[in-house]
Protein backbone atom coordinates (compact mmCIF):
# COMPACT_ATOMS: atom_id res chain seq x y z
CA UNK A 1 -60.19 19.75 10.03
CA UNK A 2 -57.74 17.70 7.89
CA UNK A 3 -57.30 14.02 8.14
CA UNK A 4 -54.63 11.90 8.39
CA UNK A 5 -53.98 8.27 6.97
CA UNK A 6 -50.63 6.57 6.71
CA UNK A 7 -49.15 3.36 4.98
CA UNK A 8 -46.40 0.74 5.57
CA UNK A 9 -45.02 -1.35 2.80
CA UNK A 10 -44.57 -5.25 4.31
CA UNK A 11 -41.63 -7.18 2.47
CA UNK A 12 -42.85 -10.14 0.34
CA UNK A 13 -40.94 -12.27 -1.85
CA UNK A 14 -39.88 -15.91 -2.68
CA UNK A 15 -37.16 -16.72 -0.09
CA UNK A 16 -35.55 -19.46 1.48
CA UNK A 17 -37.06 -19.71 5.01
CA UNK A 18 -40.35 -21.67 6.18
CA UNK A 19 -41.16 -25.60 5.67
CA UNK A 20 -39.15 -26.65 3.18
CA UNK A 21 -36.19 -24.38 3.46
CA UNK A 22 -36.48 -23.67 -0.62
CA UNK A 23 -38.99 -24.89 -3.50
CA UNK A 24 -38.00 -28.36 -4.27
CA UNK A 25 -37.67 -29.70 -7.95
CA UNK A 26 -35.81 -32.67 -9.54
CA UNK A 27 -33.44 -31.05 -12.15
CA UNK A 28 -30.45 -31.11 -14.26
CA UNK A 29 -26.36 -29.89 -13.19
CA UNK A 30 -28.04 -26.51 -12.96
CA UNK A 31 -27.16 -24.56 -10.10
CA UNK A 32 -30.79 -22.52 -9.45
CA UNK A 33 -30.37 -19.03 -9.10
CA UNK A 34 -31.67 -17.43 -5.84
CA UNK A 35 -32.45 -13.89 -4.99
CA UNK A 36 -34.15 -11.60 -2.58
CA UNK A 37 -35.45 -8.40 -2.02
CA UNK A 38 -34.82 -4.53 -0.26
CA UNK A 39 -38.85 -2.51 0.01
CA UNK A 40 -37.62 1.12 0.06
CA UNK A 41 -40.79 2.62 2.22
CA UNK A 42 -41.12 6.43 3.20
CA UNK A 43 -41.21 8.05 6.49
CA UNK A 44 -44.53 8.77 8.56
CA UNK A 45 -46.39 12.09 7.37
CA UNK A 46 -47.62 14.82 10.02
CA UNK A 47 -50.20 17.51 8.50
CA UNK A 48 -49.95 20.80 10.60
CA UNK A 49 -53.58 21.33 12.19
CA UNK A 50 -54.51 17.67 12.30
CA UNK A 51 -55.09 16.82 15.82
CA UNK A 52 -52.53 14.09 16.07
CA UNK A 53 -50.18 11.56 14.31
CA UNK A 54 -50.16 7.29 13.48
CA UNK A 55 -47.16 5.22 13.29
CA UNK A 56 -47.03 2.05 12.77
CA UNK A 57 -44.05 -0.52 13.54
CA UNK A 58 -43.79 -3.80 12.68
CA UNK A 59 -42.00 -7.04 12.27
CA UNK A 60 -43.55 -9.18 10.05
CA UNK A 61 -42.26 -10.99 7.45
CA UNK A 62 -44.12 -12.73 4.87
CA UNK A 63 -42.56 -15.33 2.23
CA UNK A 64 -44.71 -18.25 -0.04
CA UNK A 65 -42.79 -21.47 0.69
CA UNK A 66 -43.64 -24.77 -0.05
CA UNK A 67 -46.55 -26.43 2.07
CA UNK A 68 -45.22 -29.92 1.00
CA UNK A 69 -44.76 -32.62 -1.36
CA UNK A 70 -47.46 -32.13 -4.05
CA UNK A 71 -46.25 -28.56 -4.26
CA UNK A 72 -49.03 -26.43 -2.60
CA UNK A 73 -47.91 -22.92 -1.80
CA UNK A 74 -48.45 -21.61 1.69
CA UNK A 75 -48.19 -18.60 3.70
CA UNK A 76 -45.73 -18.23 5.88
CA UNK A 77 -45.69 -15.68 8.83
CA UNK A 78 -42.04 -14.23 10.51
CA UNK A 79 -40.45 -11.91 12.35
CA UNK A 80 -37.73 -10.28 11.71
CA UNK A 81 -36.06 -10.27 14.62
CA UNK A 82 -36.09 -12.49 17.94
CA UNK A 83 -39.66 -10.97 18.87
CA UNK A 84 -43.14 -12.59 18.78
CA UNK A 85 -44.13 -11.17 15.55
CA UNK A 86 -46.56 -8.06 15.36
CA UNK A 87 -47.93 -4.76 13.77
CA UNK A 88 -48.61 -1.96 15.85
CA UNK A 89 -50.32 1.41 15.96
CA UNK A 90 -49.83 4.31 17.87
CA UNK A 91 -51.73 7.50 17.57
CA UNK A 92 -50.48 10.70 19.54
CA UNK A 93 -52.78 13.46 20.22
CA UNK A 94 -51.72 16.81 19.40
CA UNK A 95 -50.75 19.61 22.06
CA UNK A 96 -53.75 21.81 20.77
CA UNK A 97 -56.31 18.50 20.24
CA UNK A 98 -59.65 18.93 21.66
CA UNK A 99 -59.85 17.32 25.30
CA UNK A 100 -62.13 14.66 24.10
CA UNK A 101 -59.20 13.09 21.84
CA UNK A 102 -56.76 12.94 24.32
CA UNK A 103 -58.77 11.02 26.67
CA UNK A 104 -59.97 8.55 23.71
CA UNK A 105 -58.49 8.78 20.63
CA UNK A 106 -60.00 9.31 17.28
CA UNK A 107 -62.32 6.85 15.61
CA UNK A 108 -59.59 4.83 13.89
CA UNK A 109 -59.73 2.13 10.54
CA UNK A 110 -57.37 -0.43 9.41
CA UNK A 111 -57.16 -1.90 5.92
CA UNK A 112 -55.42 -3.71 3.36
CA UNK A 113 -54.58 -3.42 -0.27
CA UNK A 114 -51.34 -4.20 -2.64
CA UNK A 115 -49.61 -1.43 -3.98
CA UNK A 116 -49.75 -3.07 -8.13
CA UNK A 117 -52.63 -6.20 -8.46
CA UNK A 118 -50.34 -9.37 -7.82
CA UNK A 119 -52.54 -11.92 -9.88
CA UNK A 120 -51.34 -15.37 -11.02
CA UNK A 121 -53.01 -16.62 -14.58
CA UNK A 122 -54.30 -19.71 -14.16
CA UNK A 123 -56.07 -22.46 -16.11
CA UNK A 124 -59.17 -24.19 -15.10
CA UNK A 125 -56.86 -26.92 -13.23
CA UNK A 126 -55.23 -24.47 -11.94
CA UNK A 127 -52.23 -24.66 -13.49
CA UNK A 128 -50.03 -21.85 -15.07
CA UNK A 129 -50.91 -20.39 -18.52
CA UNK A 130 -50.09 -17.23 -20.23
CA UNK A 131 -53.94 -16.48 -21.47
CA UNK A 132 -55.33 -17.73 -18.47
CA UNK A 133 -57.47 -16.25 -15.98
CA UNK A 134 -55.86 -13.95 -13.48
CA UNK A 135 -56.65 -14.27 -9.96
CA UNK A 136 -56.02 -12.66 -7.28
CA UNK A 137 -52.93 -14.32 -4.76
CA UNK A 138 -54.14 -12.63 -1.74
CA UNK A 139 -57.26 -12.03 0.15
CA UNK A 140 -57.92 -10.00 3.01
CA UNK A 141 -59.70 -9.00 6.16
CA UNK A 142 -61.61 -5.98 4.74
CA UNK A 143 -65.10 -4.86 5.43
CA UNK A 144 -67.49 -5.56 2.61
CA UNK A 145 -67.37 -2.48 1.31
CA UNK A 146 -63.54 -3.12 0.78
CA UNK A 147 -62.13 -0.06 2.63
CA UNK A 148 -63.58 1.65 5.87
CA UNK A 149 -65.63 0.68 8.84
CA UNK A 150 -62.74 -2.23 10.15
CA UNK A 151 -62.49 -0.06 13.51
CA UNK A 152 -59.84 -0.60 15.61
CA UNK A 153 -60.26 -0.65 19.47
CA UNK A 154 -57.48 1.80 21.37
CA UNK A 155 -55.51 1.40 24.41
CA UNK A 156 -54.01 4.06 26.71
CA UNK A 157 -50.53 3.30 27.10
CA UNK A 158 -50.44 5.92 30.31
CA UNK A 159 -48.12 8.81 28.39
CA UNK A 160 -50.63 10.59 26.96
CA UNK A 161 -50.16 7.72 23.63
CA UNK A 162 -52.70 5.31 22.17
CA UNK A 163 -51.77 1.58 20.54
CA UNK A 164 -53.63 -0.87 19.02
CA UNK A 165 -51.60 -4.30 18.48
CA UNK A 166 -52.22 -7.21 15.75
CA UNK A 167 -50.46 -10.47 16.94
CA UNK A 168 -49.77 -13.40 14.59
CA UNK A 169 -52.97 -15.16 14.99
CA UNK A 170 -54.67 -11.63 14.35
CA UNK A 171 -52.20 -10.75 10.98
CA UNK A 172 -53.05 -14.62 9.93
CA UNK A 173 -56.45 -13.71 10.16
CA UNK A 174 -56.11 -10.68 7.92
CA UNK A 175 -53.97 -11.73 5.27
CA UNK A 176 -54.26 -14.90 3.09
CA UNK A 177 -53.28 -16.59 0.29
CA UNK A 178 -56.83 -16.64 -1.94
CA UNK A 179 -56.85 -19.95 -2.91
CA UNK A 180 -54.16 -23.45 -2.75
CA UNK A 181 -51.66 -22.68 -5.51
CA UNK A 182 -49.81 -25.67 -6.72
CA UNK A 183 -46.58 -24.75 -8.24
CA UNK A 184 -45.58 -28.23 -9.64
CA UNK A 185 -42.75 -27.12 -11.32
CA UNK A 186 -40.08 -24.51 -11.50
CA UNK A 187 -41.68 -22.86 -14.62
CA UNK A 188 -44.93 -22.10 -12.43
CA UNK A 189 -43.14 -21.23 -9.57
CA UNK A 190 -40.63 -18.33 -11.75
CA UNK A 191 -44.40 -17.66 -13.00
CA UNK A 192 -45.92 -17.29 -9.43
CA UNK A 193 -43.00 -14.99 -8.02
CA UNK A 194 -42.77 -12.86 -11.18
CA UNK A 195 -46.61 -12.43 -10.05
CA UNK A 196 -44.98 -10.96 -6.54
CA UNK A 197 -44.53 -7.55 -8.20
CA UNK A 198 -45.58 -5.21 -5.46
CA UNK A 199 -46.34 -5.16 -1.64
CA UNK A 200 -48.90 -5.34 0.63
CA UNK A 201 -50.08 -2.07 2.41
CA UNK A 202 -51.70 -2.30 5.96
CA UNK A 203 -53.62 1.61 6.05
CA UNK A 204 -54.12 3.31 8.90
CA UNK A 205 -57.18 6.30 8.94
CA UNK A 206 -59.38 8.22 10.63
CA UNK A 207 -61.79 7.90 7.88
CA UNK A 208 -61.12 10.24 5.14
CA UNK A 209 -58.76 8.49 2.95
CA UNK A 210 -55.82 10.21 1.25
């Protein structure tokens, strides 16, 4: 039988939005330059013979802002539209499934990587340096053996369809920053979103990965 697992590719970049509104630094005449970001991601994949499909929609938003005065970086959780922020998975059975799937499902996992290592060199204060140790910006949810066994718990939506749904308090819970980041000055913070090279993948699988 073949397997089936499927990605999505969350925005993340340094943005004006969250506590602050923008990183704040005293500075010269300078107007600071601002940017932001487009994720190109690829359609949902269906192999022929699999006995059904995942899709996964979702909201969420993620941008580093400032926490507050001294500087300390913080997560910050939106949606991108006037809904409660959320990820969601559907599975459909097949037409020509076995009987037992489209009454339950398939044993389903949920995981989280980055699609490049996004690591910020650091000091042993913590603060920015070239030839300093990298480490890791985000941590996440995953089981200890960093992949599989995270199952996630189905519910019949009454249309022969299946859905699990993360709410904020539940994507909070599964993504983090790794550590408090102080970015006390606009050197460590071009540093710190230079680190932001790639994007974080929630995976969706049956169990065979691919």
């Amino acid at each position: 039988m073949k397997k089936l697992s499927l990605l999505i590719l969350l925005m993340l970049c340094i943005t004006i939005s969250g506590v602050y509104a923008a990183w704040i630094y005293a500075g010269t005449n300078d107007i600071a330059d601002v940017y932001t970001e487009a994720k190109v991601t690829i359609a949902d994949v269906e192999l022929q013979g699999a006995n059904g499909t995942y899709h996964i929609s979702s909201n969420l938003v993620l941008t580093v802002d400032q926490k507050n005065e001294n500087h300390e970086a913080e997560l910050v959780f939106a949606s991108n539209n006037t809904e409660a922020i959320f990820l969601k998975v559907t599975f459909t059975p097949a037409a020509n499934a076995p009987q037992t799937i489209k009454e339950n499902a398939v044993p389903t996992e949920i995981y989280y990587t980055v699609t490049t290592p996004m690591q910020y060199k650091m000091d042993a204060d913590g603060n920015y340096l070239e030839s300093g140790t990298p480490t890791d910006i985000f941590t996440f949810s995953n089981p200890s053996d960093g992949y599989l066994n995270n199952t996630i718990t189905w519910t019949e939506e009454g249309d022969g369809t299946f859905s699990y749904t993360m709410n904020e308090t539940d994507l909070k819970a599964a993504i983090s920053l790794s550590q408090t980041f102080v970015l006390d000055t606009k050197a460590e913070h071009d540093a710190f979103g230079a680190a932001l090279a790639g994007n974080i993948v929630v995976r969706v699988t049956d169990g065979t990965v691919n």
